[in-house]
C-alpha atoms as a PDB file:
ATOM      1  CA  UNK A   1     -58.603  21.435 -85.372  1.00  0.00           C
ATOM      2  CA  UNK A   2     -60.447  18.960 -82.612  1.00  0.00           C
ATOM      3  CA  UNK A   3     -61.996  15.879 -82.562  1.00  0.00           C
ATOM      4  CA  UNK A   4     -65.614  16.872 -82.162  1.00  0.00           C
ATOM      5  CA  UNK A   5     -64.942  18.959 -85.573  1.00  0.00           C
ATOM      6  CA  UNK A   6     -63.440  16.028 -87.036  1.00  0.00           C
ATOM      7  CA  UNK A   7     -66.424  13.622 -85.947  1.00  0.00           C
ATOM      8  CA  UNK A   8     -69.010  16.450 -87.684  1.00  0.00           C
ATOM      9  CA  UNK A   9     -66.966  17.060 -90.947  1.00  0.00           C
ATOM     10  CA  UNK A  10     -66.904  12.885 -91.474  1.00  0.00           C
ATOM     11  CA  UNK A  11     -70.877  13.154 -90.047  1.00  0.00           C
ATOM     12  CA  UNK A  12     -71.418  15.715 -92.530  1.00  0.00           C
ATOM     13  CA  UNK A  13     -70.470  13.705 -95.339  1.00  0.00           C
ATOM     14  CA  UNK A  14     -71.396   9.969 -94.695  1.00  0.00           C
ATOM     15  CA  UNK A  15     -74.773  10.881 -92.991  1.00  0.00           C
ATOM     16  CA  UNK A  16     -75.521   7.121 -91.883  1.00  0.00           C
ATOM     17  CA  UNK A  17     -72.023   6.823 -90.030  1.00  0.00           C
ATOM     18  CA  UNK A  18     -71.276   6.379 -86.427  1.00  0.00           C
ATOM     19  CA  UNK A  19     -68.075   8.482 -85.969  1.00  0.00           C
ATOM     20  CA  UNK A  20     -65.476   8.132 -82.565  1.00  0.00           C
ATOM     21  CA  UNK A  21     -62.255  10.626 -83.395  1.00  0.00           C
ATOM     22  CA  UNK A  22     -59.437  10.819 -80.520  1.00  0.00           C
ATOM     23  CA  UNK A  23     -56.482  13.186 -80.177  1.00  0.00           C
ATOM     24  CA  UNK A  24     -55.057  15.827 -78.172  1.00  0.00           C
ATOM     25  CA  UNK A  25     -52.301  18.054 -79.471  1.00  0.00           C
ATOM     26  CA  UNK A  26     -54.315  19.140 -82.579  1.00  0.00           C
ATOM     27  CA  UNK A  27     -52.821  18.155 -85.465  1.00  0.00           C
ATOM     28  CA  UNK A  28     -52.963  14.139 -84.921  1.00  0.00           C
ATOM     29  CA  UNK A  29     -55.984  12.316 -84.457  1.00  0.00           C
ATOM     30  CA  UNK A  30     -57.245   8.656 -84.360  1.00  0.00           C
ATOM     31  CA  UNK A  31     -61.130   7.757 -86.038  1.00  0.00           C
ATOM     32  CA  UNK A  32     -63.144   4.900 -85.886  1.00  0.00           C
ATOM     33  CA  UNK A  33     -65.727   4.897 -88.461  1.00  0.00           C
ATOM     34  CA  UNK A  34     -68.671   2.365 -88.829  1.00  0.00           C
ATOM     35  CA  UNK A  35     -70.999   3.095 -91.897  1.00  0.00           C
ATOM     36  CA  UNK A  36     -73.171   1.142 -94.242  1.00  0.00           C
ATOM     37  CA  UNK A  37     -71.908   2.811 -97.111  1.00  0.00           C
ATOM     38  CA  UNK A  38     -69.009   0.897 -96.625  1.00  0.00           C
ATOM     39  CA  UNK A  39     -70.034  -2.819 -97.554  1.00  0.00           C
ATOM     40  CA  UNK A  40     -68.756  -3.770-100.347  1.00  0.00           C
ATOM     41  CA  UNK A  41     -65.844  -1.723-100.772  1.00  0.00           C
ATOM     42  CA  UNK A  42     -61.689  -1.994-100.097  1.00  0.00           C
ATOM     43  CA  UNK A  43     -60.439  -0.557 -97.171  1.00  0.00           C
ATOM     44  CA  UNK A  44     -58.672   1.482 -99.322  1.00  0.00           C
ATOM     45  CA  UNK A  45     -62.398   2.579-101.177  1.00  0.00           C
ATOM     46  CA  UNK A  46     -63.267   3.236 -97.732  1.00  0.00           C
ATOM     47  CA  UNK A  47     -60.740   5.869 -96.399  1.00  0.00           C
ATOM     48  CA  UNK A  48     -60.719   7.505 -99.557  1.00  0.00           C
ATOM     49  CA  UNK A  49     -64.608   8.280 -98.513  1.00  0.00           C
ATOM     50  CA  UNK A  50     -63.697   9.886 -95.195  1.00  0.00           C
ATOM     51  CA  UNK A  51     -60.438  11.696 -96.552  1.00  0.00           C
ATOM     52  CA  UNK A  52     -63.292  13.345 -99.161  1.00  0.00           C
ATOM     53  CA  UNK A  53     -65.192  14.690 -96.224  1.00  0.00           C
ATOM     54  CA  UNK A  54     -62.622  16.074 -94.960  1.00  0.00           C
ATOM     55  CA  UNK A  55     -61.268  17.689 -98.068  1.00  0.00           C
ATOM     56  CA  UNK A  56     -58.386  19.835 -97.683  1.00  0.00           C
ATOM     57  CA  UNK A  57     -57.829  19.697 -94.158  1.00  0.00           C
ATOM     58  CA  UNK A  58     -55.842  16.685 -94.667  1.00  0.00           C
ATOM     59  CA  UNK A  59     -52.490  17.722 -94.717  1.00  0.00           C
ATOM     60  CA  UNK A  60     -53.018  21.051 -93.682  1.00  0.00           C
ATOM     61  CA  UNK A  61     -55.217  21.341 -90.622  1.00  0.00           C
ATOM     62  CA  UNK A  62     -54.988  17.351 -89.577  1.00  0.00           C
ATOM     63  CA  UNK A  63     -51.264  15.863 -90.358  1.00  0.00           C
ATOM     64  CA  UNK A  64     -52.334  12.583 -90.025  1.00  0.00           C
ATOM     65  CA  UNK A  65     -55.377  10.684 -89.085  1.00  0.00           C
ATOM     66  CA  UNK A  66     -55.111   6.474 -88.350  1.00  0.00           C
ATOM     67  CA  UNK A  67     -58.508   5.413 -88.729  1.00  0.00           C
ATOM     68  CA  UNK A  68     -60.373   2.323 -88.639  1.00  0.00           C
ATOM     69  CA  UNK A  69     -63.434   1.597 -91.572  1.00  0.00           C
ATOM     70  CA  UNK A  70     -65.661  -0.738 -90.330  1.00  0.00           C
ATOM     71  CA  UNK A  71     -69.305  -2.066 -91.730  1.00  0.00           C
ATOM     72  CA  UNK A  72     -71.863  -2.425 -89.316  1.00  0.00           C
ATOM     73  CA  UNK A  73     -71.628  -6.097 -89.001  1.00  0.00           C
ATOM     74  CA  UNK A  74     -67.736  -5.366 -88.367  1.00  0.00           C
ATOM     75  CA  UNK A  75     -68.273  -3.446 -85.918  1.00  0.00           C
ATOM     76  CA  UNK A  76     -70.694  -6.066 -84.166  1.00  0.00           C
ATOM     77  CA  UNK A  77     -68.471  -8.686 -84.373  1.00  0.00           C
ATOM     78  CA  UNK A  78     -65.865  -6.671 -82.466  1.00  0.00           C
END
């Protein structure tokens, strides 16, 4: 597993988002996500969304991913 895999599976299923995934040693990675899709729902609403793109790979392929959800205007008020 890599990043730039990461950053197309989360593409792949939240169209609209703006995806930045870090990591190095393959199994660990760090995502920020901005999407519209977002607004309106808990952070916890949120990751559950990502964790669905990535389906089964969590916990198998990816052992853990620390991301950060943001809405647009989150993100722009960063």
């Amino acid at each position: 597993m890599n990043p730039e895999l990461i950053k197309q599976l989360i593409e792949s299923g939240l169209p609209d988002a703006t995806v930045i995934v870090k990591g190095d040693d393959g199994t660990h990675f760090e995502a920020t996500i901005v999407s519209e899709q977002f607004v309106g729902k808990s952070m916890v609403q949120q990751h559950q969304m990502v964790y669905k793109t990535l389906g089964a790979r969590m916990g198998n392929e990816i052992h853990a991913l620390a991301m950060q959800t943001l809405t647009p205007d989150e993100w722009q008020q960063q």
